[in-house]
ModelCIF file with pLDDT and N, C-alpha, C, O atoms, coordinates in Angstrom:
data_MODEL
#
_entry.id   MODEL 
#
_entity.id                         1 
_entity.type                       polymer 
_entity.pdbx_number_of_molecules   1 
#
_entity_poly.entity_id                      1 
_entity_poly.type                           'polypeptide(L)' 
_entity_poly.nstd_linkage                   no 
_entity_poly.nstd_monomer                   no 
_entity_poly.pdbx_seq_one_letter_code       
;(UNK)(UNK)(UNK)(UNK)(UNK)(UNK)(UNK)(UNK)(UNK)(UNK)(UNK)(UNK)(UNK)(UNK)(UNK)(UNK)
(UNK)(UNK)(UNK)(UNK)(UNK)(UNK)(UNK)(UNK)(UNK)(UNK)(UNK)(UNK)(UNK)(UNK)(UNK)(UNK)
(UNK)(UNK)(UNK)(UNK)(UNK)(UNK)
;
_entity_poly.pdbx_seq_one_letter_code_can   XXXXXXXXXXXXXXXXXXXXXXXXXXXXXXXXXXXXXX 
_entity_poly.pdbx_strand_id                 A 
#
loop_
_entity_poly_seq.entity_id 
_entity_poly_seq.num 
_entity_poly_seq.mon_id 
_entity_poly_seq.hetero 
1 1  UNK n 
1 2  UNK n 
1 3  UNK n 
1 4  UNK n 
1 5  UNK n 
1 6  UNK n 
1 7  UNK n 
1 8  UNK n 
1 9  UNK n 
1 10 UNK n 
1 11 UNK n 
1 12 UNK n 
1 13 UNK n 
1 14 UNK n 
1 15 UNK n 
1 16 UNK n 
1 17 UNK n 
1 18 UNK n 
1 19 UNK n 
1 20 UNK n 
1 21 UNK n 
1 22 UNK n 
1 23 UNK n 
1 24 UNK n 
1 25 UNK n 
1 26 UNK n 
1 27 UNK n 
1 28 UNK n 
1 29 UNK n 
1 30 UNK n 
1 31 UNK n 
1 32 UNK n 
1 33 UNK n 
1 34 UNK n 
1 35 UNK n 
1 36 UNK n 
1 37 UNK n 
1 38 UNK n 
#
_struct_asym.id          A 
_struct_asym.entity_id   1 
#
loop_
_ma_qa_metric.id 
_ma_qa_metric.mode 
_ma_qa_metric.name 
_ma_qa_metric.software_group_id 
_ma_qa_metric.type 
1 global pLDDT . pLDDT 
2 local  pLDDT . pLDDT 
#
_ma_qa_metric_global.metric_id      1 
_ma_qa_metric_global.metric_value   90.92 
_ma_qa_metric_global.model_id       1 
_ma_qa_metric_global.ordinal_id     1 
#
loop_
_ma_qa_metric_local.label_asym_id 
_ma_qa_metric_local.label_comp_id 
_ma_qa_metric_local.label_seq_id 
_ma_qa_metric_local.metric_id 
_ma_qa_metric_local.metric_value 
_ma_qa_metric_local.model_id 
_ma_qa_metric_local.ordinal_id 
A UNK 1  2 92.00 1 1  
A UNK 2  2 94.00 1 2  
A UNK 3  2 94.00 1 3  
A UNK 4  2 94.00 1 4  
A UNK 5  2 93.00 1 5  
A UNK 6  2 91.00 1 6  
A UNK 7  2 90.00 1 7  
A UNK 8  2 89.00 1 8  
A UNK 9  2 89.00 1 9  
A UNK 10 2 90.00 1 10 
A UNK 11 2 91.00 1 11 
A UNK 12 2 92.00 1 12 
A UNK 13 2 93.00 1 13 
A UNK 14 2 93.00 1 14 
A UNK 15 2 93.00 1 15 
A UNK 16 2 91.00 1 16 
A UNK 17 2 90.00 1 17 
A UNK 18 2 90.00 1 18 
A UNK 19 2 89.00 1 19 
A UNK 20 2 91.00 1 20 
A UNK 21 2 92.00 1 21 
A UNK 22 2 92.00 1 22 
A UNK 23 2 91.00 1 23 
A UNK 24 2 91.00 1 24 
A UNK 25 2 90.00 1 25 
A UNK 26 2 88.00 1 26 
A UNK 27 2 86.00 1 27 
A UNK 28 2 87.00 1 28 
A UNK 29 2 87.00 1 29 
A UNK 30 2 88.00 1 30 
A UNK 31 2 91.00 1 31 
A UNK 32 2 92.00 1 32 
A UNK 33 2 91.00 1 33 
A UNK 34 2 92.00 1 34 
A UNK 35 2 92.00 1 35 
A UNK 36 2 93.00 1 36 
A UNK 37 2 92.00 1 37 
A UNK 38 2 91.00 1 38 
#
loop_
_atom_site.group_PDB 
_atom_site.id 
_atom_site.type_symbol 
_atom_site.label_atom_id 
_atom_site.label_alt_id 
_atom_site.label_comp_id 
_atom_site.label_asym_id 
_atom_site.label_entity_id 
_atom_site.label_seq_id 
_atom_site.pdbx_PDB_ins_code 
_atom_site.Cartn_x 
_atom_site.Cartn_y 
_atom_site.Cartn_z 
_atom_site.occupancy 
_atom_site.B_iso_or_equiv 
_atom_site.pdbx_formal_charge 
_atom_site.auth_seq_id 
_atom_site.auth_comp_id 
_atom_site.auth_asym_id 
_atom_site.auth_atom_id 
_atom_site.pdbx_PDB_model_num 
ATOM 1   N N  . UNK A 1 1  ? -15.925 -62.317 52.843 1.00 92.00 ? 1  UNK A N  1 
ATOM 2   C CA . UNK A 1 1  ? -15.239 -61.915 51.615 1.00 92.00 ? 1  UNK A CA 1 
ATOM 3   C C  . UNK A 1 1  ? -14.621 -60.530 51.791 1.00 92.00 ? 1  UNK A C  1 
ATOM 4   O O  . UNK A 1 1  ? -15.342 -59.713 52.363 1.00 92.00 ? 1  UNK A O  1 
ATOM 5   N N  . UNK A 1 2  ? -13.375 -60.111 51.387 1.00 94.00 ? 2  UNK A N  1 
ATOM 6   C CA . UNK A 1 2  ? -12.480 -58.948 51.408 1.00 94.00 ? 2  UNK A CA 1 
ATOM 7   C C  . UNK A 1 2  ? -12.920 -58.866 50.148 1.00 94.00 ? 2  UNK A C  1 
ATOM 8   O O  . UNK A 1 2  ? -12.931 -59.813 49.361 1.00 94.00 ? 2  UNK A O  1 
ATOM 9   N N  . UNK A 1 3  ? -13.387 -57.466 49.853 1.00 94.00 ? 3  UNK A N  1 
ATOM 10  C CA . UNK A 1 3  ? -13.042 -56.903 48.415 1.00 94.00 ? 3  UNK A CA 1 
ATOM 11  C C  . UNK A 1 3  ? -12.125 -55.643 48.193 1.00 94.00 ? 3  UNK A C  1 
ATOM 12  O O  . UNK A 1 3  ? -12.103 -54.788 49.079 1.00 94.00 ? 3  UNK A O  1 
ATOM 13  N N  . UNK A 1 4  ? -11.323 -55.475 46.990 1.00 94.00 ? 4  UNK A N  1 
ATOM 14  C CA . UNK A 1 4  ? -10.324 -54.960 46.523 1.00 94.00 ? 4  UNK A CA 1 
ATOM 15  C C  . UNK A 1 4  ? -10.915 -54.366 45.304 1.00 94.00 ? 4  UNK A C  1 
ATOM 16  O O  . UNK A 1 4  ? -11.424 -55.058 44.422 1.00 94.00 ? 4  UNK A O  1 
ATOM 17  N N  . UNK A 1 5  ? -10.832 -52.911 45.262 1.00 93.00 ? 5  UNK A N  1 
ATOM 18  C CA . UNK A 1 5  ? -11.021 -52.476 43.484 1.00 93.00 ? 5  UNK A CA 1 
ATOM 19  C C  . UNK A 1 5  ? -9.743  -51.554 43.316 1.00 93.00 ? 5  UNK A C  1 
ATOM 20  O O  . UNK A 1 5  ? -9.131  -51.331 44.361 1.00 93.00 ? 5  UNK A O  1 
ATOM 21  N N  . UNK A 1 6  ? -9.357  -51.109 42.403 1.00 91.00 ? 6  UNK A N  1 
ATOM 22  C CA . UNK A 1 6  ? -8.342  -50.443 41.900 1.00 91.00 ? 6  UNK A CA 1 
ATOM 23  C C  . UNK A 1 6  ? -7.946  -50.418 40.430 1.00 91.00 ? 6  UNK A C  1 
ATOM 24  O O  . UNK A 1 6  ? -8.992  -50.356 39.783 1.00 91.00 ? 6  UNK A O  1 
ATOM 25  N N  . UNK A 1 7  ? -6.935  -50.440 39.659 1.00 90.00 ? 7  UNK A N  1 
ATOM 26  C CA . UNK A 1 7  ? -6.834  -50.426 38.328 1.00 90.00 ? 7  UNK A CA 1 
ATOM 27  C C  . UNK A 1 7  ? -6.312  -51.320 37.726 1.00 90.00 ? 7  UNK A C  1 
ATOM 28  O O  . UNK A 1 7  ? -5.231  -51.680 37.261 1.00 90.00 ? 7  UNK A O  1 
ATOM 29  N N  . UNK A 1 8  ? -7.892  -51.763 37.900 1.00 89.00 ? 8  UNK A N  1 
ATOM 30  C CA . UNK A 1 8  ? -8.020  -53.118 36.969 1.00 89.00 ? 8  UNK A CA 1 
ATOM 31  C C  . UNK A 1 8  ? -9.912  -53.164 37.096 1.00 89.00 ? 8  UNK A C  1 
ATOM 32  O O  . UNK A 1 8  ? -10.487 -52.937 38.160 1.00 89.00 ? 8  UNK A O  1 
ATOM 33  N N  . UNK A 1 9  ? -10.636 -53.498 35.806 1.00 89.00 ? 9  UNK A N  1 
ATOM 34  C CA . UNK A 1 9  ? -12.101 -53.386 35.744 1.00 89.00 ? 9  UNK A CA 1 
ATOM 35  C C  . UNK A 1 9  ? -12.660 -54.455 36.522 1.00 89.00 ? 9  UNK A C  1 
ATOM 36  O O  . UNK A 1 9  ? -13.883 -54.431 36.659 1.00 89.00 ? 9  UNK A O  1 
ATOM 37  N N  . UNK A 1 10 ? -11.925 -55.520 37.134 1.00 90.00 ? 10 UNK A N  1 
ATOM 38  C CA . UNK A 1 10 ? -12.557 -56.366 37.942 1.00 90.00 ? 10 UNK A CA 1 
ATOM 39  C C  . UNK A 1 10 ? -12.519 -55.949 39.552 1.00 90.00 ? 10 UNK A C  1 
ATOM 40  O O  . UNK A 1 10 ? -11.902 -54.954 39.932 1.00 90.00 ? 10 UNK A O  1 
ATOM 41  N N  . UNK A 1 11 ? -13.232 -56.805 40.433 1.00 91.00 ? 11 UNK A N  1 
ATOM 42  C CA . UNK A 1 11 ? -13.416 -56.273 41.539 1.00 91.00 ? 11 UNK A CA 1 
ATOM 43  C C  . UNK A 1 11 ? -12.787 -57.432 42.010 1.00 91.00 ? 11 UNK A C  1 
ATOM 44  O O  . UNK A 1 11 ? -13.024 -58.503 41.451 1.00 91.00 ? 11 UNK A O  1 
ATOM 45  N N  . UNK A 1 12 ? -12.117 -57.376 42.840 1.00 92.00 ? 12 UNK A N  1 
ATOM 46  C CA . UNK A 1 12 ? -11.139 -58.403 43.338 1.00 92.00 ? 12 UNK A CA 1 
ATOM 47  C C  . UNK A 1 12 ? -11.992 -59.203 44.742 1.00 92.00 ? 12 UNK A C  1 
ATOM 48  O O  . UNK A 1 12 ? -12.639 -58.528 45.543 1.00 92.00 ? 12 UNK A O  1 
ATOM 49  N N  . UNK A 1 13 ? -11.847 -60.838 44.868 1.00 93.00 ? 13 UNK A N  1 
ATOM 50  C CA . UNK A 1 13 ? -12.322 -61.296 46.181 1.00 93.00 ? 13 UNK A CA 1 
ATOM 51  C C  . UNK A 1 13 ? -11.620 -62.334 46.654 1.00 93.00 ? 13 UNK A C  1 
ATOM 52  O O  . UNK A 1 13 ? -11.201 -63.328 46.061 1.00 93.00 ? 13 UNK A O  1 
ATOM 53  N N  . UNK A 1 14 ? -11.524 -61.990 47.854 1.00 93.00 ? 14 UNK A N  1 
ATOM 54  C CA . UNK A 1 14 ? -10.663 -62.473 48.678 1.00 93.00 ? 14 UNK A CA 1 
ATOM 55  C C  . UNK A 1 14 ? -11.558 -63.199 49.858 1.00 93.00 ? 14 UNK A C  1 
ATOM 56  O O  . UNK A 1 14 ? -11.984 -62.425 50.714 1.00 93.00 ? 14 UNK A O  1 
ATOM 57  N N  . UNK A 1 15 ? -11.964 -64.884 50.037 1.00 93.00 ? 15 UNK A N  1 
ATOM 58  C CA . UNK A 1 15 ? -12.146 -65.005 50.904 1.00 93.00 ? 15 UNK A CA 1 
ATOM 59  C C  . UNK A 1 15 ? -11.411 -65.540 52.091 1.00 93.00 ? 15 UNK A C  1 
ATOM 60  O O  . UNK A 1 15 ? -10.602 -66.435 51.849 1.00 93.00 ? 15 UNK A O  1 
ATOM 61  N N  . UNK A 1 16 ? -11.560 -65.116 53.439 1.00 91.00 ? 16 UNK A N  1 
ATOM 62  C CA . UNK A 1 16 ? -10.644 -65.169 54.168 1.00 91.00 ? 16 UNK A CA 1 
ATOM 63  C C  . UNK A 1 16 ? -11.109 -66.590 55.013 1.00 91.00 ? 16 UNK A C  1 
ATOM 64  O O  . UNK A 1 16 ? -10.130 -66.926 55.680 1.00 91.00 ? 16 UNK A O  1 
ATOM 65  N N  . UNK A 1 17 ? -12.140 -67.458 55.210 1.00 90.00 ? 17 UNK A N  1 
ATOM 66  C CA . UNK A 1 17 ? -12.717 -68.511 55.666 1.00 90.00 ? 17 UNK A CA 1 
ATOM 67  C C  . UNK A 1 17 ? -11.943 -69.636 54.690 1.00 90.00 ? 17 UNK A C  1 
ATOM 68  O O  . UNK A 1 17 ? -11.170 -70.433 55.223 1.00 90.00 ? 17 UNK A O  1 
ATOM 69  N N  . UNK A 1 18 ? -12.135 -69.667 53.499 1.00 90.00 ? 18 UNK A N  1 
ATOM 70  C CA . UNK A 1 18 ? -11.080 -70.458 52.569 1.00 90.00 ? 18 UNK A CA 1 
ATOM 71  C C  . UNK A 1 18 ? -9.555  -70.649 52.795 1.00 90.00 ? 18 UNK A C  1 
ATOM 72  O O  . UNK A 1 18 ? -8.728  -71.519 53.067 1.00 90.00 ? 18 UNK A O  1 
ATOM 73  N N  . UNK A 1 19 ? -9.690  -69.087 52.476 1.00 89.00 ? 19 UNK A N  1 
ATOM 74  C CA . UNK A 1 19 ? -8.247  -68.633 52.334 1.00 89.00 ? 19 UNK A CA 1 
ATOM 75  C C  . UNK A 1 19 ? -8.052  -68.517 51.111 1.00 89.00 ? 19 UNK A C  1 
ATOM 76  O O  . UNK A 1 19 ? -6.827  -68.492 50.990 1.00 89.00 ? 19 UNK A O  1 
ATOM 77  N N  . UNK A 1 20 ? -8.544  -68.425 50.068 1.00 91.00 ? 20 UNK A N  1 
ATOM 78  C CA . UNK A 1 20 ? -8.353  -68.251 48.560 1.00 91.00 ? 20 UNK A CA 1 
ATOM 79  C C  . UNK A 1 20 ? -9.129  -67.267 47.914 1.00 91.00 ? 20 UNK A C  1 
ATOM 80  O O  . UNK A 1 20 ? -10.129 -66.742 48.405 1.00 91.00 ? 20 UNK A O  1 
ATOM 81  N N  . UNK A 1 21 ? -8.607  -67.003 46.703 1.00 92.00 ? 21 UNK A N  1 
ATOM 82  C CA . UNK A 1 21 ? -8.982  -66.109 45.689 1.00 92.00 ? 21 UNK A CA 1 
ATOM 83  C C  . UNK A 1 21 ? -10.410 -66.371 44.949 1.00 92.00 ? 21 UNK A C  1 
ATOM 84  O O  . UNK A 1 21 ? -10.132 -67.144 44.032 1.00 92.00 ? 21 UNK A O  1 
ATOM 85  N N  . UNK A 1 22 ? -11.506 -66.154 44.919 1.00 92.00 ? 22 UNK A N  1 
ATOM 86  C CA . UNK A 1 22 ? -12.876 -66.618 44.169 1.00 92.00 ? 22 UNK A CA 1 
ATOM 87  C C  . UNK A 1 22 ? -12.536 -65.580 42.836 1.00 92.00 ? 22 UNK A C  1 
ATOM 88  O O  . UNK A 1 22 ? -11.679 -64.777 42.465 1.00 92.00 ? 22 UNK A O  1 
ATOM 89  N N  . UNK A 1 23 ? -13.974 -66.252 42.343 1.00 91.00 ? 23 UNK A N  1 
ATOM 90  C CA . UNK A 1 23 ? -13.839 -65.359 40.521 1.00 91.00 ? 23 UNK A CA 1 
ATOM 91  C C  . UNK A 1 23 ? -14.649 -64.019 40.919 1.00 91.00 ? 23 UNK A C  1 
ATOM 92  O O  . UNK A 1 23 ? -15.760 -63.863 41.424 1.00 91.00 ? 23 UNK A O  1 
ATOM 93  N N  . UNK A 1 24 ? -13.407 -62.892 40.386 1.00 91.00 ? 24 UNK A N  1 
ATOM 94  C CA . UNK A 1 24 ? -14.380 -61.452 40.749 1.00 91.00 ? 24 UNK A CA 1 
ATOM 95  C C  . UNK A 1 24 ? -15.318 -61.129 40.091 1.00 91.00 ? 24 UNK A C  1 
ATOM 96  O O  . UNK A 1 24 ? -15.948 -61.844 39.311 1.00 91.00 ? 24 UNK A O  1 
ATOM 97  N N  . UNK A 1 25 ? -15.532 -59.780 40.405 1.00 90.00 ? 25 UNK A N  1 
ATOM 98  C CA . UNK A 1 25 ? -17.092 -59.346 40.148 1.00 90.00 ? 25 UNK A CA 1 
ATOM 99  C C  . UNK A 1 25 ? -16.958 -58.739 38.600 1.00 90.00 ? 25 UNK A C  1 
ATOM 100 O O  . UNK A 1 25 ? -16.652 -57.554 38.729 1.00 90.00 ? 25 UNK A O  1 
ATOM 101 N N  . UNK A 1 26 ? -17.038 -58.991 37.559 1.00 88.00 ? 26 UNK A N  1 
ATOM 102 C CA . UNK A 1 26 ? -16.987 -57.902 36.287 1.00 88.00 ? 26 UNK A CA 1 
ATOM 103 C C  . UNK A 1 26 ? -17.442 -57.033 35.902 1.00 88.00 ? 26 UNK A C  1 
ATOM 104 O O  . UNK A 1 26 ? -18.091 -57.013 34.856 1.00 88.00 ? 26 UNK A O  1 
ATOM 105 N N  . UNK A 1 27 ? -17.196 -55.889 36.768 1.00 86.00 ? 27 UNK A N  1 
ATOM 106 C CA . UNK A 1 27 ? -17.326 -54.478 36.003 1.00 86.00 ? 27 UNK A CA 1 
ATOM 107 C C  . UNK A 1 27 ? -17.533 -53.630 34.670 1.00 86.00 ? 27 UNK A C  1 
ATOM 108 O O  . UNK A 1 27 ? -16.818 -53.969 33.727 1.00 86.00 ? 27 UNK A O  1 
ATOM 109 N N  . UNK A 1 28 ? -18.393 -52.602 34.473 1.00 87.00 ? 28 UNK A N  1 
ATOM 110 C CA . UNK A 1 28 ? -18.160 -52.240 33.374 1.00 87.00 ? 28 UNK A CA 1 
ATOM 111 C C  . UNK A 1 28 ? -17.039 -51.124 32.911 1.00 87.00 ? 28 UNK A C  1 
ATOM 112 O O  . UNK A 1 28 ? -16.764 -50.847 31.744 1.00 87.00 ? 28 UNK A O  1 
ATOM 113 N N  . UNK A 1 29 ? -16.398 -50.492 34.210 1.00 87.00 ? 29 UNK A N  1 
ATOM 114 C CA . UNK A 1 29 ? -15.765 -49.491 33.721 1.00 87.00 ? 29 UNK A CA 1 
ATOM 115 C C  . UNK A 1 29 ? -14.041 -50.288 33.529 1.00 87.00 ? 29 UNK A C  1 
ATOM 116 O O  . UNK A 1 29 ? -13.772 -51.465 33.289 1.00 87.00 ? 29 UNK A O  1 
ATOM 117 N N  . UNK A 1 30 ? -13.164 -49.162 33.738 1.00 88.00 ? 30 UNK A N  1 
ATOM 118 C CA . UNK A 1 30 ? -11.955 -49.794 33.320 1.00 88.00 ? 30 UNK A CA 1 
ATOM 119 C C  . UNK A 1 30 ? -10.825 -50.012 34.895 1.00 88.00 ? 30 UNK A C  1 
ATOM 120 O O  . UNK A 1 30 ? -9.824  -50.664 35.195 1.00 88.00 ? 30 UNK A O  1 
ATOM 121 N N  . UNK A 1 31 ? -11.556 -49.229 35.410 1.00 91.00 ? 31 UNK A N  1 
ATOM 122 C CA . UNK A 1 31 ? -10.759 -48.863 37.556 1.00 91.00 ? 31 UNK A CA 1 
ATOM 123 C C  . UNK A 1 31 ? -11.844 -48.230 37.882 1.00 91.00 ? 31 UNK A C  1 
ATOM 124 O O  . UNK A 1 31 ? -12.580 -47.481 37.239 1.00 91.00 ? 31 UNK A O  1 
ATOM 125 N N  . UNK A 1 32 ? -11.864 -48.601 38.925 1.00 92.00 ? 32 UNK A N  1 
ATOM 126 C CA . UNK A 1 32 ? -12.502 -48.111 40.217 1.00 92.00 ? 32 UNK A CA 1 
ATOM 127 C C  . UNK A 1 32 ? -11.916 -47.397 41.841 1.00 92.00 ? 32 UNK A C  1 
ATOM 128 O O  . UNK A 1 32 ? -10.982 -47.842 42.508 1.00 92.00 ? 32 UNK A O  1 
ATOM 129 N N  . UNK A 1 33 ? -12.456 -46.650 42.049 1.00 91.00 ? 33 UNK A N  1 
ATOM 130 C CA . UNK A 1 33 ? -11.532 -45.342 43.306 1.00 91.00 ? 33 UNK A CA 1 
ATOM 131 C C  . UNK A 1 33 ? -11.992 -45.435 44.660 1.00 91.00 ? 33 UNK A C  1 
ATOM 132 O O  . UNK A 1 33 ? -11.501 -45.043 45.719 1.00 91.00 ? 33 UNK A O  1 
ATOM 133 N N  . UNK A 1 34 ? -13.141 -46.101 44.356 1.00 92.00 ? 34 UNK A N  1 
ATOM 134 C CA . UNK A 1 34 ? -13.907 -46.044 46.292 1.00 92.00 ? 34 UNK A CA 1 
ATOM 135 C C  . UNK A 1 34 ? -15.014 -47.439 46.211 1.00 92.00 ? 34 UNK A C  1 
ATOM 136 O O  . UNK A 1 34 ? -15.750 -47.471 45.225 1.00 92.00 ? 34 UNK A O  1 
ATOM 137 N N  . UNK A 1 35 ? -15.081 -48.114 46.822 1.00 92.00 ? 35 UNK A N  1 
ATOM 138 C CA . UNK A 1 35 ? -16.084 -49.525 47.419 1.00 92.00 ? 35 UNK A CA 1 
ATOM 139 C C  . UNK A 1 35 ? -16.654 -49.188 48.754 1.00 92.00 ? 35 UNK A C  1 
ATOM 140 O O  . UNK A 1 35 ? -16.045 -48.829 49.762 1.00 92.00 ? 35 UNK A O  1 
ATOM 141 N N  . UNK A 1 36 ? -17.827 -49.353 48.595 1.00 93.00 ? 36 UNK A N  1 
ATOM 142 C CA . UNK A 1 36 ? -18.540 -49.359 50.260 1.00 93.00 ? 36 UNK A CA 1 
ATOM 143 C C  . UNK A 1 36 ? -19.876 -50.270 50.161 1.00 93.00 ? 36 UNK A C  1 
ATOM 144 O O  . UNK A 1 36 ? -20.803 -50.172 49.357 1.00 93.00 ? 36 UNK A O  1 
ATOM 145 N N  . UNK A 1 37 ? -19.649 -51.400 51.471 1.00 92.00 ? 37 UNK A N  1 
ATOM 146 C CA . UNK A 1 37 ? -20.573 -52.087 51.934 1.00 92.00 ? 37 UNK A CA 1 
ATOM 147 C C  . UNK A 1 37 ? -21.701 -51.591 52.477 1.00 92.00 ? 37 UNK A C  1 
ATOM 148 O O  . UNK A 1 37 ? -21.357 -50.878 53.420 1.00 92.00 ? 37 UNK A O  1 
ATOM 149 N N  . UNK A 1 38 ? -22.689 -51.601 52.382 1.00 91.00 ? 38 UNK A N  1 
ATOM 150 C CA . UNK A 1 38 ? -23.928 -50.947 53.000 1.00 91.00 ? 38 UNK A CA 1 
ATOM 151 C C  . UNK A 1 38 ? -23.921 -52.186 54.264 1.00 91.00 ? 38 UNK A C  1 
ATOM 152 O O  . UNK A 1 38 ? -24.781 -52.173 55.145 1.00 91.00 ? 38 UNK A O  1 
#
C-alpha cells in the first residue's frame, strides 16, 4: 500500500499489487504535513 496525506482529512491508499484505489483511512483533523511508517 502507497499512502498519500495532504489537504484533504483522509489518508489516501493506493495499492500497487491491485493497482487500485482502497477506502482511506479517516482522520480526525482537516490536512495532514508529514506520514511515516515505522
Amino acid at each position: 500500500d502507497l499512502f498519500f496525506v495532504g489537504d484533504t482529512s483522509d489518508i489516501v491508499r493506493l495499492n500497487l499489487e491491485k493497482g487500485q484505489f482502497l477506502a482511506p483511512f479517516q482522520g480526525n483533523s482537516t490536512c495532514y504535513n508529514a506520514i511515516k511508517i515505522n
